[in-house]
Protein backbone atom coordinates (compact mmCIF):
# COMPACT_ATOMS: atom_id res chain seq x y z
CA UNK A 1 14.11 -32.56 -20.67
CA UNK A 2 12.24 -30.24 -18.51
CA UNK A 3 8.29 -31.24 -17.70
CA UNK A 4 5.46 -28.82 -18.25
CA UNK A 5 5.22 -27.98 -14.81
CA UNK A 6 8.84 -26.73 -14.24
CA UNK A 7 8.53 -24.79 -17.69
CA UNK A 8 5.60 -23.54 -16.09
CA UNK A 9 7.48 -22.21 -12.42
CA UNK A 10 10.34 -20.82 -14.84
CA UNK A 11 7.88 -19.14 -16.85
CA UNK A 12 5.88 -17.61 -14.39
CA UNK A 13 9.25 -16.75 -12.15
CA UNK A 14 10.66 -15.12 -15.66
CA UNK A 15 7.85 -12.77 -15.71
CA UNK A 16 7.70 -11.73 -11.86
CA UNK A 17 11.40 -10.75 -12.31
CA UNK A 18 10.51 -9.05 -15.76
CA UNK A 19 7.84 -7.23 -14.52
CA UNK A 20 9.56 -5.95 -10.97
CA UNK A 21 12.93 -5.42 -13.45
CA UNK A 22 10.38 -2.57 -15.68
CA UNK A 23 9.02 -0.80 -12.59
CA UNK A 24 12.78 -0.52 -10.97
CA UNK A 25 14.09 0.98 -13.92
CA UNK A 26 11.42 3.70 -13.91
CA UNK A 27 13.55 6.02 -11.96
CA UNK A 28 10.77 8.19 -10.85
CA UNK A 29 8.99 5.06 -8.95
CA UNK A 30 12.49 4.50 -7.08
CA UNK A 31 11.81 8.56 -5.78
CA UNK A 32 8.36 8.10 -5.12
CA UNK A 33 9.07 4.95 -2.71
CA UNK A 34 11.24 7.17 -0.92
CA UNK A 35 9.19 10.11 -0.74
CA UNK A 36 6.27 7.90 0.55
CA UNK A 37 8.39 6.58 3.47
CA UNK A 38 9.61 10.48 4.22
CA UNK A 39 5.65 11.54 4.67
CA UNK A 40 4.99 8.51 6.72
CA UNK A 41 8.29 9.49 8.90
CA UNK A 42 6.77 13.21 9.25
CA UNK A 43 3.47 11.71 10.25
CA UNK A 44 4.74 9.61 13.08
CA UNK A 45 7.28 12.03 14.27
CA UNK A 46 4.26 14.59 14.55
CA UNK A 47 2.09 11.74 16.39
CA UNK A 48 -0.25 10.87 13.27
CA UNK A 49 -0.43 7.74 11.69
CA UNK A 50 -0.25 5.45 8.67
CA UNK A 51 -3.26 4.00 7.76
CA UNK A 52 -4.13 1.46 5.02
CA UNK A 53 -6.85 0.25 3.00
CA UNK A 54 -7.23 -2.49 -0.17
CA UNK A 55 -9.59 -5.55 -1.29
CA UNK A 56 -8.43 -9.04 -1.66
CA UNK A 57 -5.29 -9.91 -2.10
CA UNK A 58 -4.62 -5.77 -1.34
CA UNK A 59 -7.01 -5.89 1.87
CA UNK A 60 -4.22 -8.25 2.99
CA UNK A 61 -1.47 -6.34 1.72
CA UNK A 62 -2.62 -3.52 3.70
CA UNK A 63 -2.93 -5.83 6.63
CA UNK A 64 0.89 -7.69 6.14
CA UNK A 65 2.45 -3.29 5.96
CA UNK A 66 0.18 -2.94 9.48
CA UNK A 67 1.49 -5.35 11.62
CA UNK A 68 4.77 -5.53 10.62
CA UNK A 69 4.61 -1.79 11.43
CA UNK A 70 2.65 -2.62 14.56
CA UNK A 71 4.63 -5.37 15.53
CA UNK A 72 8.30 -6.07 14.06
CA UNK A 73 10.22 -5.99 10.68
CA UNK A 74 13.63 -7.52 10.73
CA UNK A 75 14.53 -6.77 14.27
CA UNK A 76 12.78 -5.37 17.47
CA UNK A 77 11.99 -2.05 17.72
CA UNK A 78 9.02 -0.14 19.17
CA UNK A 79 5.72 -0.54 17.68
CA UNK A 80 4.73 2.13 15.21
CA UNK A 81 1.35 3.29 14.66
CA UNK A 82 -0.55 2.24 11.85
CA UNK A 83 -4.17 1.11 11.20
CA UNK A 84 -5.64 -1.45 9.12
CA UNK A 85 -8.90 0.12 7.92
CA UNK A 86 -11.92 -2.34 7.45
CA UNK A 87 -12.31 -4.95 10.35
CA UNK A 88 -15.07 -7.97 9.81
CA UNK A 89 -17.41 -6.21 11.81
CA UNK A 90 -17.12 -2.65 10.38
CA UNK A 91 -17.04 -3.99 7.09
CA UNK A 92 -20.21 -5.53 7.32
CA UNK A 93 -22.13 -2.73 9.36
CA UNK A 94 -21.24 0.08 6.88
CA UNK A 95 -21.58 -2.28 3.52
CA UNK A 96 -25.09 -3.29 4.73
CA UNK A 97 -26.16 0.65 5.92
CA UNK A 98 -24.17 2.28 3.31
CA UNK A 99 -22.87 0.81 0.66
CA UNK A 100 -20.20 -1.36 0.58
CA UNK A 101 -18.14 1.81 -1.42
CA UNK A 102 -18.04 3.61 1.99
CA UNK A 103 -16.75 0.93 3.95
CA UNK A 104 -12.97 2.35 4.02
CA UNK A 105 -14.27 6.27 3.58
CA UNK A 106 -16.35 5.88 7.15
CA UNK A 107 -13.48 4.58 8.77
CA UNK A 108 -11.26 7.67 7.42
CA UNK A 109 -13.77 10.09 8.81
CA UNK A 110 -13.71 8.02 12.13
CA UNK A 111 -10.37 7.77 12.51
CA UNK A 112 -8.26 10.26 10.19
CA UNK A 113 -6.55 13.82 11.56
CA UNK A 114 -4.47 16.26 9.73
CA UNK A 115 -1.05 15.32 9.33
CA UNK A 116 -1.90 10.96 8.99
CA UNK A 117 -1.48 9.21 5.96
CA UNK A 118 -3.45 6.98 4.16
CA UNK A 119 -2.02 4.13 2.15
CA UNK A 120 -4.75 3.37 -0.74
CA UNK A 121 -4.43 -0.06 -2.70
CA UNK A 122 -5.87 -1.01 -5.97
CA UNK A 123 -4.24 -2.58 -8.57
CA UNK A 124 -6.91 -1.55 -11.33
CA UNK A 125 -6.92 2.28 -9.66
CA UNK A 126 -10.62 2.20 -9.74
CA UNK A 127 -11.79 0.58 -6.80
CA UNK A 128 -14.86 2.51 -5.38
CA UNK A 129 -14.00 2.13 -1.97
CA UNK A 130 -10.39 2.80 -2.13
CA UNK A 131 -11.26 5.85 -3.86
CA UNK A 132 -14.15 7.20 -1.50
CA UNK A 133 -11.44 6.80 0.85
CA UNK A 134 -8.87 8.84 -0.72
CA UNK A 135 -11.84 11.65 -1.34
CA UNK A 136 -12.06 11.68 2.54
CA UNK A 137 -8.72 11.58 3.11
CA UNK A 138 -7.84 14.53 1.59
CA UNK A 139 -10.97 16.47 2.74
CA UNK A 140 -9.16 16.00 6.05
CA UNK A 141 -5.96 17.30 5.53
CA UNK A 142 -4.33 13.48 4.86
CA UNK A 143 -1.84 12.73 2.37
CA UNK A 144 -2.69 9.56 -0.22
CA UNK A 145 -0.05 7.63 -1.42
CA UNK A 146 -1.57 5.34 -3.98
CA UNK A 147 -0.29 1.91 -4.94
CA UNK A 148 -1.62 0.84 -8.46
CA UNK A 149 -1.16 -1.47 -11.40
CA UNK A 150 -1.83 -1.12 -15.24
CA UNK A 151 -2.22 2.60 -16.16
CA UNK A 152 -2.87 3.80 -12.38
CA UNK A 153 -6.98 4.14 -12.85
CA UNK A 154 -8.40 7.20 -10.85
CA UNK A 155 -6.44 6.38 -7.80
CA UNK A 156 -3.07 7.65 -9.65
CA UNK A 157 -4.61 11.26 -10.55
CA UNK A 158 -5.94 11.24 -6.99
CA UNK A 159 -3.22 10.33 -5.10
CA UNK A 160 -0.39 12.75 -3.34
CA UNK A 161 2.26 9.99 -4.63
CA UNK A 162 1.09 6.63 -6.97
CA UNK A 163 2.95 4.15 -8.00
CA UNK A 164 2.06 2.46 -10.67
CA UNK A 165 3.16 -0.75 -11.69
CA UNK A 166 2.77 -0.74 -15.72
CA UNK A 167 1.48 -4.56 -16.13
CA UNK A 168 -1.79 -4.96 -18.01
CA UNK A 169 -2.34 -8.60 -16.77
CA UNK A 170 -3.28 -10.57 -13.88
CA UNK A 171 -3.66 -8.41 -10.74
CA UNK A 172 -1.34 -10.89 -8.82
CA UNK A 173 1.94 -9.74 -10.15
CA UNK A 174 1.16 -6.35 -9.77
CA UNK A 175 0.64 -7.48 -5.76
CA UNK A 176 3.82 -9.29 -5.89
CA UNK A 177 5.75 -5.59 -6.83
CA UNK A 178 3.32 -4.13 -4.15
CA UNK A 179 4.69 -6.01 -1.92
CA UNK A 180 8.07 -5.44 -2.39
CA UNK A 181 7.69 -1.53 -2.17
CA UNK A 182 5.89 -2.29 1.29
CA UNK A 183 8.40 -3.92 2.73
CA UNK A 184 10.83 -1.35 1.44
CA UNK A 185 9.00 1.40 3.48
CA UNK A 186 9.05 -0.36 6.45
CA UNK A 187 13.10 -0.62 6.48
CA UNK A 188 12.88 3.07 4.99
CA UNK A 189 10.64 3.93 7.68
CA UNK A 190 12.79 2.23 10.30
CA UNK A 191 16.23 3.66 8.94
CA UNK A 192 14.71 7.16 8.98
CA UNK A 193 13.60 6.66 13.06
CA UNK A 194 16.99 5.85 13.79
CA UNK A 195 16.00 1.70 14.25
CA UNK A 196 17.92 -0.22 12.47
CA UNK A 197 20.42 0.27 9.52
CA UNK A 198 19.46 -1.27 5.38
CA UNK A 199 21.78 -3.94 6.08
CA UNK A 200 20.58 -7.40 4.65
C-alpha cells in the first residue's frame, strides 16, 4: 500500500501534468510562444534586446531565461543579449526613493530603446511593478510579452502577447508552466539564429 507521502508526490505530479496538459491544448498559447520567440529574434537581429522582469519565484524566472540567454542553453553558442532588470542594489535605491512599484519601470527608462523587448512576469497579472514596467515599455516603442496565471490580471490586456496559464491556485504551478515556455524560447530563439536544431 502506498504511504501518504508518495500519494502526496503522485498527487501533486498528477496536477503539474494536468495543468501544463490544459494550457498545451489551448492552441492559441502554442502560437503565442512562437510569436514571442519571432519578436525576440527581430529584436536581436536589429541589435535590441530582451529584457526581463518578475518577483519571487518570477524575479528568478526572469533571471534562469537571462543567463541561459547570456550564457548557454543546450549547446555553445554566442551569448545573446538579454537583461535581468532589478539588481540588489537598484532594487533597493529606487524602492527606498520611489516606491518599490518603480523599481523595474526606472530600469526600463534607463535601459530600454525602440525595437527591445520586455519580458513581464506575474502570475496574478497585477503586480504593480511589473505593470509600471510594461507602461514604460511601451511608452518607448518596446514590445511586452506578458507571462501570467489565473485570468491574466492587467498584465494580459496590457501586454503585446500574454500567456496565460488558466490555474486559479497556488502561484507555483503556474511558474512550473512558465518555465517550460521559457525554455521553449530559448531553443526557438536559438533555432531561428541558425544555432542549433529542436533536436532532444
Amino acid at each position: 500500500m502506498a504511504s501518504s507521502v508518495e500519494h502526496l508526490i503522485v498527487s501533486e505530479l498528477t496536477t503539474a501534468a494536468e495543468v501544463l496538459q490544459r494550457f498545451m491544448n489551448d492552441p492559441t498559447n502554442v502560437q503565442a510562444i512562437a510569436t514571442a520567440a519571432d519578436y525576440m529574434v527581430q529584436a536581436i537581429r536589429a541589435q535590441g534586446k530582451i529584457m526581463a522582469c518578475g518577483n519571487g519565484g518570477s524575479y528568478c524566472d526572469a533571471l534562469h531565461f537571462v543567463e541561459e540567454l547570456t550564457g548557454r542553453y543546450r549547446q555553445d553558442r554566442p551569448a545573446l543579449p538579454a537583461v535581468l532588470l532589478g539588481d540588489a542594489a537598484h532594487l533597493t535605491c529606487v524602492g527606498n526613493d520611489y516606491g518599490f512599484e518603480y523599481v523595474f519601470s526606472r530600469a526600463v527608462e534607463a535601459l530600454g530603446q525602440p525595437g527591445d523587448v520586455l519580458v513581464a512576469i506575474s502570475t496574478s497579472g497585477n503586480s504593480a511593478n511589473v505593470l509600471r514596467a510594461a507602461e514604460s515599455a511601451q511608452k518607448k516603442g518596446i514590445r511586452v510579452i506578458g507571462l501570467t496565471g489565473k485570468d491574466g490580471g492587467q498584465l494580459a490586456q496590457m501586454a503585446d502577447i500574454a500567456l496565460i496559464v488558466p490555474y486559479q491556485g497556488y502561484a507555483d504551478r503556474i511558474q512550473e508552466v512558465h518555465i517550460k515556455v521559457i525554455h521553449l524560447w530559448i531553443a526557438l530563439i536559438e533555432r531561428q539564429l541558425g544555432y542549433t536544431s529542436l533536436q532532444q
